[in-house]
N, C-alpha and C. Protein backbone atom coordinates (compact mmCIF):
# COMPACT_ATOMS: atom_id res chain seq x y z
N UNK A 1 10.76 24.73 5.86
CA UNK A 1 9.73 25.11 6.82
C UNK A 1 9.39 23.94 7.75
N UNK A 2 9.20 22.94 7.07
CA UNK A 2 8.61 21.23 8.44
C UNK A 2 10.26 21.20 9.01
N UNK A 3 11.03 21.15 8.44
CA UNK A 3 12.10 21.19 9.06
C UNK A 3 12.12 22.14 10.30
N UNK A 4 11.92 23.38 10.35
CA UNK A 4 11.98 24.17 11.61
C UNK A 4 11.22 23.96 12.17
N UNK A 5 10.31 23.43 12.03
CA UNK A 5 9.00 22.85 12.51
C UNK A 5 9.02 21.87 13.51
N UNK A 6 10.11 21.03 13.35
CA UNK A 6 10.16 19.88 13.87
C UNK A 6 11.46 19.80 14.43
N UNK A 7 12.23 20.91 14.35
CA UNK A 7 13.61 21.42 15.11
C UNK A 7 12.77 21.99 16.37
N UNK A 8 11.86 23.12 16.49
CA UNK A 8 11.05 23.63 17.31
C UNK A 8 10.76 22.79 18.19
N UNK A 9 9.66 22.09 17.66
CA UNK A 9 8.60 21.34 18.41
C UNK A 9 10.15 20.28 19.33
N UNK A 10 11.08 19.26 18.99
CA UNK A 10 11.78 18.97 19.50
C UNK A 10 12.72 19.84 20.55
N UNK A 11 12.87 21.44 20.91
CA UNK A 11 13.04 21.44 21.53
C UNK A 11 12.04 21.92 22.68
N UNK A 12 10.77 21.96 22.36
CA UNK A 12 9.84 22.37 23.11
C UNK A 12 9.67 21.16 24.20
N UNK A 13 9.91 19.92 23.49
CA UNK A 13 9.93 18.79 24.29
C UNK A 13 10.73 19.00 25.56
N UNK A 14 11.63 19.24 25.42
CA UNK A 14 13.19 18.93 26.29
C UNK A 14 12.55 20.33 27.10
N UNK A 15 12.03 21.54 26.52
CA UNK A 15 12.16 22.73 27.73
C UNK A 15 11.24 22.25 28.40
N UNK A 16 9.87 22.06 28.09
CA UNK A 16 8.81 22.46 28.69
C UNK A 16 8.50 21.60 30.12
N UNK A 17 7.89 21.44 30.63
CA UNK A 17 7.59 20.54 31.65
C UNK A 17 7.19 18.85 31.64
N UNK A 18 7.83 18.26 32.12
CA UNK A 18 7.59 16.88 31.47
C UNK A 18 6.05 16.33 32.25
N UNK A 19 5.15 15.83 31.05
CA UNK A 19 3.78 15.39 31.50
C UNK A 19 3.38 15.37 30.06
N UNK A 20 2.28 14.59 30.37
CA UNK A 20 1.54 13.88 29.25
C UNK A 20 1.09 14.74 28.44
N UNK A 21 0.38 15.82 28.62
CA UNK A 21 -0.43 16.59 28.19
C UNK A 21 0.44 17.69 27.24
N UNK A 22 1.51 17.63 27.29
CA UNK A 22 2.91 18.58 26.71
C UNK A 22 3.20 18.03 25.82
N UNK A 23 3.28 17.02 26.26
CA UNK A 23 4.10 15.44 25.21
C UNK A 23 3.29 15.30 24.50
N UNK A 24 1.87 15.43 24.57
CA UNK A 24 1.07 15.17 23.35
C UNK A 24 0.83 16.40 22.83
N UNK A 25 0.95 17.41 22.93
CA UNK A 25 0.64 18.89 22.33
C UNK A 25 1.97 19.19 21.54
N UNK A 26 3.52 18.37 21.88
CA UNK A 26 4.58 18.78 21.02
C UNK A 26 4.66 17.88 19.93
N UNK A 27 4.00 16.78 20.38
CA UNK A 27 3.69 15.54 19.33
C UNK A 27 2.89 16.11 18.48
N UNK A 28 1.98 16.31 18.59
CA UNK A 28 0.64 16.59 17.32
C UNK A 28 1.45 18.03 17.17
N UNK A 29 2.22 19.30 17.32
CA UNK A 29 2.84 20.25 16.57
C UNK A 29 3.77 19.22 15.78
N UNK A 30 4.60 18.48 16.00
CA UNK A 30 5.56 17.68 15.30
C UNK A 30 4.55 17.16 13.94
N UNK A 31 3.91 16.45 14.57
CA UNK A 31 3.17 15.59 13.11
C UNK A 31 2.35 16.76 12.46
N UNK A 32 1.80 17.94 12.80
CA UNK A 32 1.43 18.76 11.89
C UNK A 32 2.20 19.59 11.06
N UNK A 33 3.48 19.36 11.53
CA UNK A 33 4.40 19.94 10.37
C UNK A 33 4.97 19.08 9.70
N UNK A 34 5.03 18.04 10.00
CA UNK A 34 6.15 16.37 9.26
C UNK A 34 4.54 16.04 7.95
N UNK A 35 3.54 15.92 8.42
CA UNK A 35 2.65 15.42 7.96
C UNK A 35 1.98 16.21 6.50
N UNK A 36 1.43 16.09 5.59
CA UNK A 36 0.75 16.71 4.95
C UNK A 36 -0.66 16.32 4.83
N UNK A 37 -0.97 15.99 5.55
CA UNK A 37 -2.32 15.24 5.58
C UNK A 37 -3.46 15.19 4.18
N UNK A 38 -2.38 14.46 3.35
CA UNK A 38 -2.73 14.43 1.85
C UNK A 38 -3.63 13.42 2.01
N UNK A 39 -4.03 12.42 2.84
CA UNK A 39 -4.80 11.16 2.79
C UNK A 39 -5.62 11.46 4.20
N UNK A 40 -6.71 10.73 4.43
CA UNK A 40 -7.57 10.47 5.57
C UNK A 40 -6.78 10.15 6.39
N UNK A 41 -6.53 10.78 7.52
CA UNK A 41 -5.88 9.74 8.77
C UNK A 41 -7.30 9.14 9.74
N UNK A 42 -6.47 8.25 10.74
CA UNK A 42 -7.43 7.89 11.72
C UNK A 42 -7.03 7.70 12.96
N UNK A 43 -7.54 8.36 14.15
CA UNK A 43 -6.58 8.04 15.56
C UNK A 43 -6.77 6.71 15.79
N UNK A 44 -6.19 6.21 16.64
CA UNK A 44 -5.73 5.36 17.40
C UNK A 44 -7.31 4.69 17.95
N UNK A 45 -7.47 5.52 18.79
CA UNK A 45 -8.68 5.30 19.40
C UNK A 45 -9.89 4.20 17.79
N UNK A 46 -10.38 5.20 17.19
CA UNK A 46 -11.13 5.29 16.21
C UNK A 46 -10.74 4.00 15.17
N UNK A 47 -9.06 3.17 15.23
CA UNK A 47 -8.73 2.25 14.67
C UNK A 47 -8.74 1.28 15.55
N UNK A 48 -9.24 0.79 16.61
CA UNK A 48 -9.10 0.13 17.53
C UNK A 48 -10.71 -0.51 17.41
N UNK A 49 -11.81 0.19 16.78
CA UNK A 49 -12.61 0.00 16.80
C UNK A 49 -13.23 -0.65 15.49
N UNK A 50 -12.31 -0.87 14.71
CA UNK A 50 -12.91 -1.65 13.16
C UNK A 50 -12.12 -2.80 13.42
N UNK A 51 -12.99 -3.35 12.56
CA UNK A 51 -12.88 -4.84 12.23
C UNK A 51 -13.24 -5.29 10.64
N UNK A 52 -12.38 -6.27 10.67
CA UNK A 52 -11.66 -6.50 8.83
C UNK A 52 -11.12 -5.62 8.54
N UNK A 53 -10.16 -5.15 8.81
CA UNK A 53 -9.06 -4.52 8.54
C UNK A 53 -7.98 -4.73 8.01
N UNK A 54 -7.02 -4.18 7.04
CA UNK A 54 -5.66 -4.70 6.31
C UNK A 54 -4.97 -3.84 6.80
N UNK A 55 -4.05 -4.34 8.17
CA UNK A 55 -2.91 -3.41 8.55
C UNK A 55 -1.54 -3.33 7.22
N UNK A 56 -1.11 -1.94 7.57
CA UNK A 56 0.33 -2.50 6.57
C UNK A 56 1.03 -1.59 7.26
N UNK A 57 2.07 -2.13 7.21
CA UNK A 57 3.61 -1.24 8.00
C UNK A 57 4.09 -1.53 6.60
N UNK A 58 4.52 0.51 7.10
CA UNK A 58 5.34 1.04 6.10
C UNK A 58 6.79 1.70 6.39
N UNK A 59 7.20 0.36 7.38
CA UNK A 59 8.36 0.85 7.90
C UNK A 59 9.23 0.06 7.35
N UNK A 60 10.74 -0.14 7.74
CA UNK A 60 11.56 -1.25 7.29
C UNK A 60 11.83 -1.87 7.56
N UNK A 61 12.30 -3.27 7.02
CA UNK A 61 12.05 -4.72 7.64
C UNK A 61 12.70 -4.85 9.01
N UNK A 62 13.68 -4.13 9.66
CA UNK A 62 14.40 -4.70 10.27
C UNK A 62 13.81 -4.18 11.90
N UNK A 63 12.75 -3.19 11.59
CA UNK A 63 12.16 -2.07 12.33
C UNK A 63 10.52 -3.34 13.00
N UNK A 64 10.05 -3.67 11.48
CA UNK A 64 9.01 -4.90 11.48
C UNK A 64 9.34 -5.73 12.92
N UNK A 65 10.28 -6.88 12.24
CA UNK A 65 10.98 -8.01 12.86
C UNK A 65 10.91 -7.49 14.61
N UNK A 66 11.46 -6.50 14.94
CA UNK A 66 11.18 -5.78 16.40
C UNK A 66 10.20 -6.06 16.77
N UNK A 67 9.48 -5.27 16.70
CA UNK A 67 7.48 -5.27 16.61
C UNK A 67 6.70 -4.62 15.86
N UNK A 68 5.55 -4.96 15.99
CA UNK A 68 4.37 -4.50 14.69
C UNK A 68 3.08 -4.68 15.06
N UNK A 69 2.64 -3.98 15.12
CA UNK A 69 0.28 -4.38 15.26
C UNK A 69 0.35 -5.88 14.60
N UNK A 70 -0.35 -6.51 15.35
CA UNK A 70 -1.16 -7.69 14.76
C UNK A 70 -1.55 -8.06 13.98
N UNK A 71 -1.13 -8.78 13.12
CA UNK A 71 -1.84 -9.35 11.86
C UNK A 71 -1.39 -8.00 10.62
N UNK A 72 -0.92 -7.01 11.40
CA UNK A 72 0.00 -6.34 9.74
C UNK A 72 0.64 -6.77 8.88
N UNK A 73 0.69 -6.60 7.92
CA UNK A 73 1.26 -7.09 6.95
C UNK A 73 2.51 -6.26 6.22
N UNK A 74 3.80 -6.75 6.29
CA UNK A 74 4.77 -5.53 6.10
C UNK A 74 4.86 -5.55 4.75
N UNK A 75 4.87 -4.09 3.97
CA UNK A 75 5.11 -3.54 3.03
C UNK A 75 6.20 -2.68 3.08
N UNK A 76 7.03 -2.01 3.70
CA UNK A 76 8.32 -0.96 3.73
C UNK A 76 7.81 0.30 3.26
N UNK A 77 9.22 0.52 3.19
CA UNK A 77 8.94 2.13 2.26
C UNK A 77 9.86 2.30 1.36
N UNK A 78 11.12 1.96 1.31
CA UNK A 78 12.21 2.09 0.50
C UNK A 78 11.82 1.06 -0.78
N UNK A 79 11.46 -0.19 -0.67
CA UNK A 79 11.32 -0.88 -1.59
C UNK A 79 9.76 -1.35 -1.50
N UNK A 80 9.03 -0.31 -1.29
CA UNK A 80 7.50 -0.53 -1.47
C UNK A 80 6.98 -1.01 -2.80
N UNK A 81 6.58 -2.10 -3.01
CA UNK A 81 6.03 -2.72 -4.09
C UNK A 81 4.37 -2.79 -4.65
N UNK A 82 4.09 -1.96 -4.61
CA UNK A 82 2.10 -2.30 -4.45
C UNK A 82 1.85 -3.45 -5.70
N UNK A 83 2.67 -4.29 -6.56
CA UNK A 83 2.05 -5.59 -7.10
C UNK A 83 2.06 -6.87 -5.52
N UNK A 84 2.83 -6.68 -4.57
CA UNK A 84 2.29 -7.35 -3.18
C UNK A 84 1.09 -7.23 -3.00
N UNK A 85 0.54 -6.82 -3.36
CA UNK A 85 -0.89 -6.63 -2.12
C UNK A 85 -2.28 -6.66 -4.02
N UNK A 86 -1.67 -7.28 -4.72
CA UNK A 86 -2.32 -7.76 -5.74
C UNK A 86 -3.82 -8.47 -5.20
N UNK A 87 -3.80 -9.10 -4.58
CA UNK A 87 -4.50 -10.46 -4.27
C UNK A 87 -5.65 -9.54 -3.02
N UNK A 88 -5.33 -8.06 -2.60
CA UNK A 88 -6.14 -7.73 -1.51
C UNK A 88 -7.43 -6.89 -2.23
N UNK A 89 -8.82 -6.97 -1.91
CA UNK A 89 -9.31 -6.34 -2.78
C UNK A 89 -9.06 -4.79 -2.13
N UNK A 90 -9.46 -3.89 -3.61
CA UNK A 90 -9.58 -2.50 -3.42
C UNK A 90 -10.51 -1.88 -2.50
N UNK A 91 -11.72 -2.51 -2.18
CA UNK A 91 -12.87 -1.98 -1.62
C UNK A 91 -12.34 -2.00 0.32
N UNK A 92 -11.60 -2.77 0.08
CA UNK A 92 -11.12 -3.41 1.92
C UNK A 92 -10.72 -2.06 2.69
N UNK A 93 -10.62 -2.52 3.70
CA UNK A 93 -10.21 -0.45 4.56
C UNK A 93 -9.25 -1.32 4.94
N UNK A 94 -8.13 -0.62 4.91
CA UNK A 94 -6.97 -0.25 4.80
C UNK A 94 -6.53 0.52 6.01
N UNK A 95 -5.48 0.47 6.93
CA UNK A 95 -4.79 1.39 7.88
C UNK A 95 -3.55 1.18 7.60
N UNK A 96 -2.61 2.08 7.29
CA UNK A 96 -1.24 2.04 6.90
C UNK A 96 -0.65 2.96 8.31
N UNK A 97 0.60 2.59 8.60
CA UNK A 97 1.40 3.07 9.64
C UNK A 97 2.65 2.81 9.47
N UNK A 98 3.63 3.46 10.25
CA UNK A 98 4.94 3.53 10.09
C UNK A 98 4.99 4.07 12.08
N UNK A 99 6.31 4.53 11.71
CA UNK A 99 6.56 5.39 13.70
C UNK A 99 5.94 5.99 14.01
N UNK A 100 5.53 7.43 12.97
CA UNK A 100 4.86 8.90 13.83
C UNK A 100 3.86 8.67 12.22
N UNK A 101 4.01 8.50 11.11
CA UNK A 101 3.16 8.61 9.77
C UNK A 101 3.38 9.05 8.99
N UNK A 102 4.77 9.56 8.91
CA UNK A 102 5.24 10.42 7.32
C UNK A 102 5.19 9.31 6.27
N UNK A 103 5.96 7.89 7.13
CA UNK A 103 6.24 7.01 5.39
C UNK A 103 4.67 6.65 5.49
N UNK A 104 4.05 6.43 6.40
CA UNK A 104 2.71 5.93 6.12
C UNK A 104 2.05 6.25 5.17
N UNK A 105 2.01 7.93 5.22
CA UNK A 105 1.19 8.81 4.74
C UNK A 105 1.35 9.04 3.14
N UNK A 106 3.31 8.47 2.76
CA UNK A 106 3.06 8.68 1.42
C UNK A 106 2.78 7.01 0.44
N UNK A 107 2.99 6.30 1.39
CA UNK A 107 2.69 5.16 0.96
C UNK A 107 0.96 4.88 0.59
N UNK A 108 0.31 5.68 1.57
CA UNK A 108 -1.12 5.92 1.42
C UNK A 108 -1.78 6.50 0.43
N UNK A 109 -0.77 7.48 0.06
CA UNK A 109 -1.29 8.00 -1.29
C UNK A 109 -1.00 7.38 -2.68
N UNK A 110 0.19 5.94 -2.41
CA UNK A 110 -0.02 5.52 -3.40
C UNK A 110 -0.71 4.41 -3.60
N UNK A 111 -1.17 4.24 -2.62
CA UNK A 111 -2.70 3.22 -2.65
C UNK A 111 -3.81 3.65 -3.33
N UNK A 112 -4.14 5.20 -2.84
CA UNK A 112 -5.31 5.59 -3.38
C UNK A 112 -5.04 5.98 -5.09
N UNK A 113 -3.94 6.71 -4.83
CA UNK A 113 -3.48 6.45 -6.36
C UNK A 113 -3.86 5.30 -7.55
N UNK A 114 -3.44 4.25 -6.92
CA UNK A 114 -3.39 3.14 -7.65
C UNK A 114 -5.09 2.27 -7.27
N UNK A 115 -6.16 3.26 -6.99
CA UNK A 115 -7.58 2.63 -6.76
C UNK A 115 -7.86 2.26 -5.96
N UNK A 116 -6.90 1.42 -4.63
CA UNK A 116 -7.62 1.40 -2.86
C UNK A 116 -8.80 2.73 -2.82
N UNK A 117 -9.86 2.46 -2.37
CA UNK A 117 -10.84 3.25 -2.48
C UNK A 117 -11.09 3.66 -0.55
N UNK A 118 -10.36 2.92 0.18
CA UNK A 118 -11.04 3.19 1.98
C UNK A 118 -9.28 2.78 2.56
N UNK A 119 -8.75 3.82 2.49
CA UNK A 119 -7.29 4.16 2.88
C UNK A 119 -7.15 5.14 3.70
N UNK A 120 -6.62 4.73 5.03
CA UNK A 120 -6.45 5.71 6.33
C UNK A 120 -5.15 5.36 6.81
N UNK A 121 -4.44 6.63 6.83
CA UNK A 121 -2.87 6.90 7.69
C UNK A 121 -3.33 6.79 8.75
N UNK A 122 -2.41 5.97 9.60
CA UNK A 122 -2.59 6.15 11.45
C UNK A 122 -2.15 6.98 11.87
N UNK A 123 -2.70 8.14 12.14
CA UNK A 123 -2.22 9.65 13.18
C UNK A 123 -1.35 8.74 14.17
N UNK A 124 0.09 9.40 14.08
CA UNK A 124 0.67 9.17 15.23
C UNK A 124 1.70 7.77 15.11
N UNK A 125 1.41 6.99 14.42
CA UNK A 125 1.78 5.79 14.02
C UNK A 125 1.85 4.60 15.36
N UNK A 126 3.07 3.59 15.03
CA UNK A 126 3.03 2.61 15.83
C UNK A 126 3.53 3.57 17.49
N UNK A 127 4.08 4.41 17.08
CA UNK A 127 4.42 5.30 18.52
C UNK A 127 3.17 5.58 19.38
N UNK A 128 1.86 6.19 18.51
CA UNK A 128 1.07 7.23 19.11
C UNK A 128 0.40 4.93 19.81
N UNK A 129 0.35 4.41 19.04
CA UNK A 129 -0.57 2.92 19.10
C UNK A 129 -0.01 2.81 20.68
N UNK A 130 1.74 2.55 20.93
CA UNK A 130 2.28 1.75 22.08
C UNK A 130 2.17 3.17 23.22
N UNK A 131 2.19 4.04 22.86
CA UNK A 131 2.02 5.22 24.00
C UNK A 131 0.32 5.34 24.78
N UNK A 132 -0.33 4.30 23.83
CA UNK A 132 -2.04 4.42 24.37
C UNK A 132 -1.91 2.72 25.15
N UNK A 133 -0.99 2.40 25.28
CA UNK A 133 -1.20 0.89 25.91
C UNK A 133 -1.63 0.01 24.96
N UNK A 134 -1.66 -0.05 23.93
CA UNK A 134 -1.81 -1.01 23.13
C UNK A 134 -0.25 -2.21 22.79
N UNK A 135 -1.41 -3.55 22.31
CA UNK A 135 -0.15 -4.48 22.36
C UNK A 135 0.58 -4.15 21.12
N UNK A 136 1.57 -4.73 21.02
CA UNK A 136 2.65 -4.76 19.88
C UNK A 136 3.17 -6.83 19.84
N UNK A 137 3.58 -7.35 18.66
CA UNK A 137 4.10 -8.38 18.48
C UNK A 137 5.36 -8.70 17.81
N UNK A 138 5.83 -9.45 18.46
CA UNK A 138 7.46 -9.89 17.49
C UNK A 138 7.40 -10.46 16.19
N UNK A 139 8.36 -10.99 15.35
CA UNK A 139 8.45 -11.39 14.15
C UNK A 139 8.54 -13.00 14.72
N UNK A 140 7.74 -13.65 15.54
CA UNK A 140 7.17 -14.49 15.87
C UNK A 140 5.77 -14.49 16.57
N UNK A 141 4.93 -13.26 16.16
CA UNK A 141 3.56 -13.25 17.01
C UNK A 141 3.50 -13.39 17.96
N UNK A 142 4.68 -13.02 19.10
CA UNK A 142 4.70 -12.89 20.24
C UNK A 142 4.30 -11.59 20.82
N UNK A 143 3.38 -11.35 21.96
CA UNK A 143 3.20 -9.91 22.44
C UNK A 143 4.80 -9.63 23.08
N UNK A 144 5.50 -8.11 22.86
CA UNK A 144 6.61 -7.87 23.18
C UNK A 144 6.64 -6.41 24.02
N UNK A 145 7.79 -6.12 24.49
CA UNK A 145 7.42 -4.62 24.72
C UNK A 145 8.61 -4.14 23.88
N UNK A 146 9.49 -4.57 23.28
CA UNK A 146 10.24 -4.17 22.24
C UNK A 146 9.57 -3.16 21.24
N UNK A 147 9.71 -2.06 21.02
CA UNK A 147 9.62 -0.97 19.94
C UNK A 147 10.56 -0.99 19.43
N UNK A 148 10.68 -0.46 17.87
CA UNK A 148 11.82 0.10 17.25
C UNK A 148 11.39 1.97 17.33
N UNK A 149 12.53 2.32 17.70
CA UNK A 149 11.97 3.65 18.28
C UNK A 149 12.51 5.04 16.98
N UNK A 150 13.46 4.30 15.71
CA UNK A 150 13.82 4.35 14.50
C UNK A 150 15.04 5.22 14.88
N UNK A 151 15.14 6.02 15.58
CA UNK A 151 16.77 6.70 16.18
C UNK A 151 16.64 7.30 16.99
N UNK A 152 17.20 8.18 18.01
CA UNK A 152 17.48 8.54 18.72
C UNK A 152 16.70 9.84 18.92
N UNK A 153 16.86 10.88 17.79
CA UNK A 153 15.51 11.66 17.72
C UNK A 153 14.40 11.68 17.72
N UNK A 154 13.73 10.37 17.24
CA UNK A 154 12.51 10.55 17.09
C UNK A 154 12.32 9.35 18.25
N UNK A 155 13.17 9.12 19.02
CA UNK A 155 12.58 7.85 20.01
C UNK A 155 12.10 8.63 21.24
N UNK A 156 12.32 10.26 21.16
CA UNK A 156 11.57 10.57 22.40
C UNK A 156 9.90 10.46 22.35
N UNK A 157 9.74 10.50 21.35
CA UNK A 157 8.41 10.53 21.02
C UNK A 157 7.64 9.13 21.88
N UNK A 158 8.95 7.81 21.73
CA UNK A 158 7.61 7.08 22.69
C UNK A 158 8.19 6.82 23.74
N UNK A 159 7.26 6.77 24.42
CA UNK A 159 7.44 7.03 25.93
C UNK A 159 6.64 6.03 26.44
N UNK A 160 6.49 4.54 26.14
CA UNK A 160 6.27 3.19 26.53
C UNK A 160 7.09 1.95 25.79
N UNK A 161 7.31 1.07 26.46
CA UNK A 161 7.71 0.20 26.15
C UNK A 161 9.50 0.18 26.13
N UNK A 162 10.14 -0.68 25.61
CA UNK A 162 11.49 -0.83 25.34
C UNK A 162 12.29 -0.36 24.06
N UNK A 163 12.65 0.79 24.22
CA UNK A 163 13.16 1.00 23.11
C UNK A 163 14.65 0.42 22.65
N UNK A 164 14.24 0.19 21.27
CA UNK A 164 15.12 -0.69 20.32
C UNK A 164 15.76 0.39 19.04
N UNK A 165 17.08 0.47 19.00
CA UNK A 165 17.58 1.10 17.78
C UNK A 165 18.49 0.18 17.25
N UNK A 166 18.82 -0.66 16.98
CA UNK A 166 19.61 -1.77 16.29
C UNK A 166 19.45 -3.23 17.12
N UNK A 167 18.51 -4.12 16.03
CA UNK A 167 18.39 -4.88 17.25
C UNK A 167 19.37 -5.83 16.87
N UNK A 168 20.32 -5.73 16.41
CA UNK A 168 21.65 -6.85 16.26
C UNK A 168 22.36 -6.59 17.60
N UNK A 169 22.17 -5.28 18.49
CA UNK A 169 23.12 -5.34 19.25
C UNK A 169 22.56 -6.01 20.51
């Protein structure tokens, strides 16, 4: 079923009329079928506005190294370890992200799982972040416009910055 879901919504992209307002209405059908919104999410907007925050990307390292929110702290998803983040207390709020929020979202639940008590998926992920004009940084804390856009399918989704799918090449 998310599968046709997200076969759909992808080609709704490509028919419909190109503008913002489309692009974000095939986006949020996309993430409401990819998503299970088993955890709190939080827009963009609404994360822009806290402070003391523990970012974590829950993408993969090589995706990181590209670019990443500020001061995140990479965790993955394939080899997600939660004895890393030993040393962070439980009570801290938490924003986890990935591209659009699927790995976010299950990585989120194993936070709360494991007692994080103030754990929020980023609606939309680092995509929905660089599509609102927000900065992004290199694996030197440099501001970049480099995205990892994760492949070819899902790189229509952002529609700012430089997209990156292998950055060896």
């Amino acid at each position: 079923m998310k599968r046709g879901l997200l076969v759909l919504s992808t080609i709704m992209i490509f028919s419909l009329p190109s503008n913002a307002q489309v692009l974000s209405s095939a986006y949020d059908l996309t993430l409401n079928a990819l998503l299970s919104h088993s955890v709190p999410e939080i827009s963009v907007v609404q994360a822009k506005k806290l402070k003391d925050v523990l970012w974590l990307d829950a993408r993969e390292e090589n995706e990181f190294m590209v670019s990443h929110i500020a001061n995140a702290k990479f965790v993955g998803y394939d080899q997600f370890n939660i004895e890393a983040l030993q040393s962070q207390p439980q009570d801290q709020k938490v924003i986890v992200y990935c591209s659009v929020g699927y790995r976010s979202e299950k990585i989120a639940e194993k936070l709360i799982q494991a007692g994080y008590k103030d754990v929020s998926n980023l609606y939309g992920g680092i995509f929905d972040w660089v599509n609102q004009g927000n900065p992004v940084v290199d694996k030197e804390g440099k501001a970049t416009e480099n995205i990892h856009a994760y492949n070819k399918t899902w790189g229509v989704w952002l529609t700012r910055g430089n997209k990156v799918y292998d950055p060896k090449k």
